[in-house]
C-alpha atoms as a PDB file:
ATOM      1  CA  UNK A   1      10.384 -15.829  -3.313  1.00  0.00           C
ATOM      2  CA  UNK A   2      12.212 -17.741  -0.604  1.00  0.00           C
ATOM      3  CA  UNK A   3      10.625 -19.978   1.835  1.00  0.00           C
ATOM      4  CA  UNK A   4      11.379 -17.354   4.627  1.00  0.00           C
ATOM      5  CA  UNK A   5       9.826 -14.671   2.684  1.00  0.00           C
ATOM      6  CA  UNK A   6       7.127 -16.848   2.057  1.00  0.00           C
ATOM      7  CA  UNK A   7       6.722 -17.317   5.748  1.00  0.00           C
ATOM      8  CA  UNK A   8       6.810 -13.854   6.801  1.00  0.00           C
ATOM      9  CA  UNK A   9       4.368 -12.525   3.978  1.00  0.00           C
ATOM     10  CA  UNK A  10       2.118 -15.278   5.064  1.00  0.00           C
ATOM     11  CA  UNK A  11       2.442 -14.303   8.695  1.00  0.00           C
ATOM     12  CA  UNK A  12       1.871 -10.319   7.764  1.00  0.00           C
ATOM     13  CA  UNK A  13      -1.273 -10.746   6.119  1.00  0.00           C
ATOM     14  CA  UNK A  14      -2.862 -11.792   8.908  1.00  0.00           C
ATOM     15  CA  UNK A  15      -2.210  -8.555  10.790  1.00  0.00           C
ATOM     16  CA  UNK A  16      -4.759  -5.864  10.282  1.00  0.00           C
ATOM     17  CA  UNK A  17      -4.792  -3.450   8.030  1.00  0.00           C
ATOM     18  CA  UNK A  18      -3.043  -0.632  10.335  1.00  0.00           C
ATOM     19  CA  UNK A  19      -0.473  -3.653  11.718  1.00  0.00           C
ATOM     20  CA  UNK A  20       0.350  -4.061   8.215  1.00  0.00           C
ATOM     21  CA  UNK A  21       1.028  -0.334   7.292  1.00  0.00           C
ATOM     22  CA  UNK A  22       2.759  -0.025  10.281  1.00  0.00           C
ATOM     23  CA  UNK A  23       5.053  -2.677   9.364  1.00  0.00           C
ATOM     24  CA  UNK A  24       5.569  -1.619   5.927  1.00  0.00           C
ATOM     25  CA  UNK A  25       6.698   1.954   7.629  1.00  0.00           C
ATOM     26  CA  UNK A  26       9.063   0.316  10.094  1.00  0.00           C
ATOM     27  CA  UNK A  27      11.029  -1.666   7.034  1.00  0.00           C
ATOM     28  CA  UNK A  28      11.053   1.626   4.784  1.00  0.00           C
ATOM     29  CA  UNK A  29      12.656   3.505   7.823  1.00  0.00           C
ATOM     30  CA  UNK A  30      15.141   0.626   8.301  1.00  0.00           C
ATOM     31  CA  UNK A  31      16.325   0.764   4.929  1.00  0.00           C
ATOM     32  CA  UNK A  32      16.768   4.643   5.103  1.00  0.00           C
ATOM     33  CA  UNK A  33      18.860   3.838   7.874  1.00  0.00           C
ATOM     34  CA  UNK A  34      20.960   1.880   6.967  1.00  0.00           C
ATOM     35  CA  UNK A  35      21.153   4.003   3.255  1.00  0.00           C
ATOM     36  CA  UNK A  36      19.626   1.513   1.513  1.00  0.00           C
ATOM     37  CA  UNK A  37      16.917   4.006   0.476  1.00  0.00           C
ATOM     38  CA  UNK A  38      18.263   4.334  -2.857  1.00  0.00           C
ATOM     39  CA  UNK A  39      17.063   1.161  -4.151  1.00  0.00           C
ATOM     40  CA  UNK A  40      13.453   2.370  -3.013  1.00  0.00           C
ATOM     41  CA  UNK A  41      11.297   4.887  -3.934  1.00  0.00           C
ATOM     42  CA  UNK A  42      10.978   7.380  -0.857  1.00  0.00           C
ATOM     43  CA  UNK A  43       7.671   8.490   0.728  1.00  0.00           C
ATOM     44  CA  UNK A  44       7.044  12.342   1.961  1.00  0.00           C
ATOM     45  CA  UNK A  45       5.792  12.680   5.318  1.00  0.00           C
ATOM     46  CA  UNK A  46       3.047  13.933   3.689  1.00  0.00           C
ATOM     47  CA  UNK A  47       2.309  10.970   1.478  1.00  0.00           C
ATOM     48  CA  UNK A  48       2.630   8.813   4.039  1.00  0.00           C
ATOM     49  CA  UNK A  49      -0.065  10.719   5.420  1.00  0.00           C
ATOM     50  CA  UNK A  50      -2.424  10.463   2.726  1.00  0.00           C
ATOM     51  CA  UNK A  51      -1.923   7.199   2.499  1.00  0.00           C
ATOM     52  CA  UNK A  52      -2.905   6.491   5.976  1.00  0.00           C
ATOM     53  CA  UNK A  53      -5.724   8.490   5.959  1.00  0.00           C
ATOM     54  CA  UNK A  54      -7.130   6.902   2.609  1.00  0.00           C
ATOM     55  CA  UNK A  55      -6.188   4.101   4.200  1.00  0.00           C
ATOM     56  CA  UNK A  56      -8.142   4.572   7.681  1.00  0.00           C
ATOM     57  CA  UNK A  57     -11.556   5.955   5.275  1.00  0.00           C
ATOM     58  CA  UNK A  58     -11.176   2.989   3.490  1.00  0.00           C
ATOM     59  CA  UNK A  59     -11.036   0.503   7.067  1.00  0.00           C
ATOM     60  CA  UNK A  60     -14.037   2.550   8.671  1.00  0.00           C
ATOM     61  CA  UNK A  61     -15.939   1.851   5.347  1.00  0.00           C
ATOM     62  CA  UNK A  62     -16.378   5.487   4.138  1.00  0.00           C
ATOM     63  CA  UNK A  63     -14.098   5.394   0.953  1.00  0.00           C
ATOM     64  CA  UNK A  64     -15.997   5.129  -2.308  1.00  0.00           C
ATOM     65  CA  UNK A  65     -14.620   2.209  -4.359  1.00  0.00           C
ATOM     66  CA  UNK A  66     -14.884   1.473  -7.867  1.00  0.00           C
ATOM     67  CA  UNK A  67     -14.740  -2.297  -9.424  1.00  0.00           C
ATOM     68  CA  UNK A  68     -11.970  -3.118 -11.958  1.00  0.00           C
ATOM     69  CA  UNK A  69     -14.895  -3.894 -14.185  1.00  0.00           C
ATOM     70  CA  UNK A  70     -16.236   0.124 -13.685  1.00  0.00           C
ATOM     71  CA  UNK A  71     -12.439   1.159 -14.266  1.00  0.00           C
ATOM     72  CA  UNK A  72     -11.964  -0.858 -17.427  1.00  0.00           C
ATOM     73  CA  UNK A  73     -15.640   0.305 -19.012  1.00  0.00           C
ATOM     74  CA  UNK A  74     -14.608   3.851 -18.456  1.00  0.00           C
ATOM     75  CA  UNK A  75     -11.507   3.294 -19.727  1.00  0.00           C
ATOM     76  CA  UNK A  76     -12.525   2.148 -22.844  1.00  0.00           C
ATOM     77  CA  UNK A  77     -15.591   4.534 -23.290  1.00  0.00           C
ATOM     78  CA  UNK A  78     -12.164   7.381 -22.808  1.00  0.00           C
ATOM     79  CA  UNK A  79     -10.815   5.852 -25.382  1.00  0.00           C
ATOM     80  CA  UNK A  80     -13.210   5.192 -27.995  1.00  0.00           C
ATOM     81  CA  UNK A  81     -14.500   8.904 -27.796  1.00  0.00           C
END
């Protein structure tokens, strides 16, 4: 990564969490602008959507999480069956 990406992740993760999604939808349109899309996946409006309203459960402390430890036990209790 260059130093100027460098600078600007560094300087985007101290936005909040909705600063930083908004961000991340401002680039996304740019580059669908200026038809540069096709080197990106493309978001539905109504992923986006989800998205932001996982994302706004998760913020306001209401989203159930599960540890990468819980995710790896059930994985391999799936696969040992």
């Amino acid at each position: 990564m260059s130093p100027t990406l460098t600078d600007i992740l560094v300087a985007a993760e101290s936005l909040s969490a909705s600063e930083r999604r908004e961000l991340v939808e401002l680039l996304l349109d740019k580059l669908d602008e200026n038809g540069e899309s096709d080197a990106t996946p493309t978001f539905s409006a109504t992923w986006r959507q989800e998205v932001a309203r996982r994302s706004a459960e998760y913020d306001a402390g209401r989203a159930e999480t599960v540890t990468w430890e819980e995710i790896q036990a059930r994985w391999q209790s799936r696969r040992t069956r």
